[in-house]
C-alpha atoms as a PDB file:
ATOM      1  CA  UNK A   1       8.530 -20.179   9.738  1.00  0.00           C
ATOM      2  CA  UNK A   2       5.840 -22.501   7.858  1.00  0.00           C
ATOM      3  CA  UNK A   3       4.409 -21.476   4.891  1.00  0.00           C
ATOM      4  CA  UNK A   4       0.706 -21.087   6.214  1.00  0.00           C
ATOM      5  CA  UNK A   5       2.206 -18.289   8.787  1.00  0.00           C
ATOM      6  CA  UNK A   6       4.212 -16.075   6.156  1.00  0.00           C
ATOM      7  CA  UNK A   7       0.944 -16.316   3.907  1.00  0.00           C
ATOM      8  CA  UNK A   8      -0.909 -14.914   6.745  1.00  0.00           C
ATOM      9  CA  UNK A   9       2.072 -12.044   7.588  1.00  0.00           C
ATOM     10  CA  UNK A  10       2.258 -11.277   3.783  1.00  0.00           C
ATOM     11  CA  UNK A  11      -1.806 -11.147   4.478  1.00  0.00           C
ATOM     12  CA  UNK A  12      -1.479  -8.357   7.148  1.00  0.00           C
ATOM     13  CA  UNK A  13       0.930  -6.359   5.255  1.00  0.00           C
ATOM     14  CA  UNK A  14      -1.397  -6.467   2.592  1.00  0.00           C
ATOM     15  CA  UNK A  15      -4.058  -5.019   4.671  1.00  0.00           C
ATOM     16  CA  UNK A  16      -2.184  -2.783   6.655  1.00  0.00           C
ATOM     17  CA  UNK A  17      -0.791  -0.849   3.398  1.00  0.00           C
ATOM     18  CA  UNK A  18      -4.337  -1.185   1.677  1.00  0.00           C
ATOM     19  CA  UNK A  19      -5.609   0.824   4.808  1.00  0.00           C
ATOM     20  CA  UNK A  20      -2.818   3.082   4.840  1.00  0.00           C
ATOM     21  CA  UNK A  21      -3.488   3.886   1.309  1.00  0.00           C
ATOM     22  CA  UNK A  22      -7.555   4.450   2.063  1.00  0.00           C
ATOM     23  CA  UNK A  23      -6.894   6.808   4.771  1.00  0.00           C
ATOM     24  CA  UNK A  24      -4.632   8.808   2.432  1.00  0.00           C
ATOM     25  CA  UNK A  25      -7.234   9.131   0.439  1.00  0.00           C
ATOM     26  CA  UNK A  26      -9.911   9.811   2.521  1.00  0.00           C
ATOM     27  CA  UNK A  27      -7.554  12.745   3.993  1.00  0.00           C
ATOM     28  CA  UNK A  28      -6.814  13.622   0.267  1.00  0.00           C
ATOM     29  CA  UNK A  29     -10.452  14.437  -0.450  1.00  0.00           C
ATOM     30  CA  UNK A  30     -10.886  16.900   2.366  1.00  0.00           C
ATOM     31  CA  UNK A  31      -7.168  18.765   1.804  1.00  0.00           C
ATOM     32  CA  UNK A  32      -5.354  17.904  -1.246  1.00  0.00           C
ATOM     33  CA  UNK A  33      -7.159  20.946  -3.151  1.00  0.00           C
ATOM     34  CA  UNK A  34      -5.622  23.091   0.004  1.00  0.00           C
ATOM     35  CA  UNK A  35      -2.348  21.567  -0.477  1.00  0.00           C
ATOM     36  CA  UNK A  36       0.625  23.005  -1.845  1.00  0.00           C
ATOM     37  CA  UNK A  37       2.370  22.541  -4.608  1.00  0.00           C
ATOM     38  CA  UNK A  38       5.084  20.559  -2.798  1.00  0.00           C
ATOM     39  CA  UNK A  39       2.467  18.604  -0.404  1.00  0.00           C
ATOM     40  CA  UNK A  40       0.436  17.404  -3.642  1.00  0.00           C
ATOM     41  CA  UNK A  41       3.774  16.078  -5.104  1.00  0.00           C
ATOM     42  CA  UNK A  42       4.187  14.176  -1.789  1.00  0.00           C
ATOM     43  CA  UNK A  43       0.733  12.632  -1.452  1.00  0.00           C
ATOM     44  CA  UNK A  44       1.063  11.469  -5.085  1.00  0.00           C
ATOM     45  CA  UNK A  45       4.560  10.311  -4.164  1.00  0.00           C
ATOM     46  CA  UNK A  46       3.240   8.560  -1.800  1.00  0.00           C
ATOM     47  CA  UNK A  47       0.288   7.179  -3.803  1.00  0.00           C
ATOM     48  CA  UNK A  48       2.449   5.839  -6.067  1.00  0.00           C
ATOM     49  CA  UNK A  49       4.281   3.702  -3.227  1.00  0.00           C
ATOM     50  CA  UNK A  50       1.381   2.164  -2.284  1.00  0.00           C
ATOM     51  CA  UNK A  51       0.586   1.091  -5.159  1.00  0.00           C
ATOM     52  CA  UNK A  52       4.130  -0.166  -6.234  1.00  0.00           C
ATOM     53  CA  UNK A  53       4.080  -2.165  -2.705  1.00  0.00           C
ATOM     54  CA  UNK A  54       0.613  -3.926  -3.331  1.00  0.00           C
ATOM     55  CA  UNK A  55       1.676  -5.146  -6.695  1.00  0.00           C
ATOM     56  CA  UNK A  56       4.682  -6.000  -5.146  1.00  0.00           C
ATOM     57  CA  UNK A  57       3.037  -8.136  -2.715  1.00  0.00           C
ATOM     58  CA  UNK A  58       0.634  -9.595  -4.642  1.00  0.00           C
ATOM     59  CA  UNK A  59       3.538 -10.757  -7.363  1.00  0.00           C
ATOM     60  CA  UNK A  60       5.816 -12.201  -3.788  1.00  0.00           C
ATOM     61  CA  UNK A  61       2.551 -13.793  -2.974  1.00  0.00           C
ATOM     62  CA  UNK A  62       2.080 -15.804  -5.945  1.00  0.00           C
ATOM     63  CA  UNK A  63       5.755 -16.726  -6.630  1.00  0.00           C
ATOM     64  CA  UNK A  64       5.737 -17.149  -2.753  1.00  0.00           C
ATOM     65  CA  UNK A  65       2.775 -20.194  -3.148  1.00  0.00           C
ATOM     66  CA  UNK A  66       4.311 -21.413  -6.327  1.00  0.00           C
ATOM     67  CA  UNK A  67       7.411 -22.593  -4.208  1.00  0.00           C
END
């Protein structure tokens, strides 16, 4: 695979996550007060993936463009 392609796949993951993350928190807003305790410690489980993952990306993406 050329480089230009995998930038634009590593683009789309990017993206994809990123709106994962926004519709978490959208849904979040409306519930998470309703949640229980178990469900809250999920959702910020899960927060705390996306996050990991988009600094992940972001660090394969320059180390990625530096090769």
């Amino acid at each position: 695979m050329n480089k230009s392609k995998a930038l634009e796949l590593v683009t789309q993951l990017r993206s994809s996550i990123t709106a994962s993350k926004q519709a978490k928190n959208e849904y979040a807003d409306e519930y998470y007060s309703h949640l229980p305790l178990v469900g809250k410690t999920i959702f910020d489980q899960q927060q705390l993936l996306y996050t990991a993952l988009l600094e992940w990306i972001d660090t394969f993406e320059k180390q990625f463009k530096e090769e």
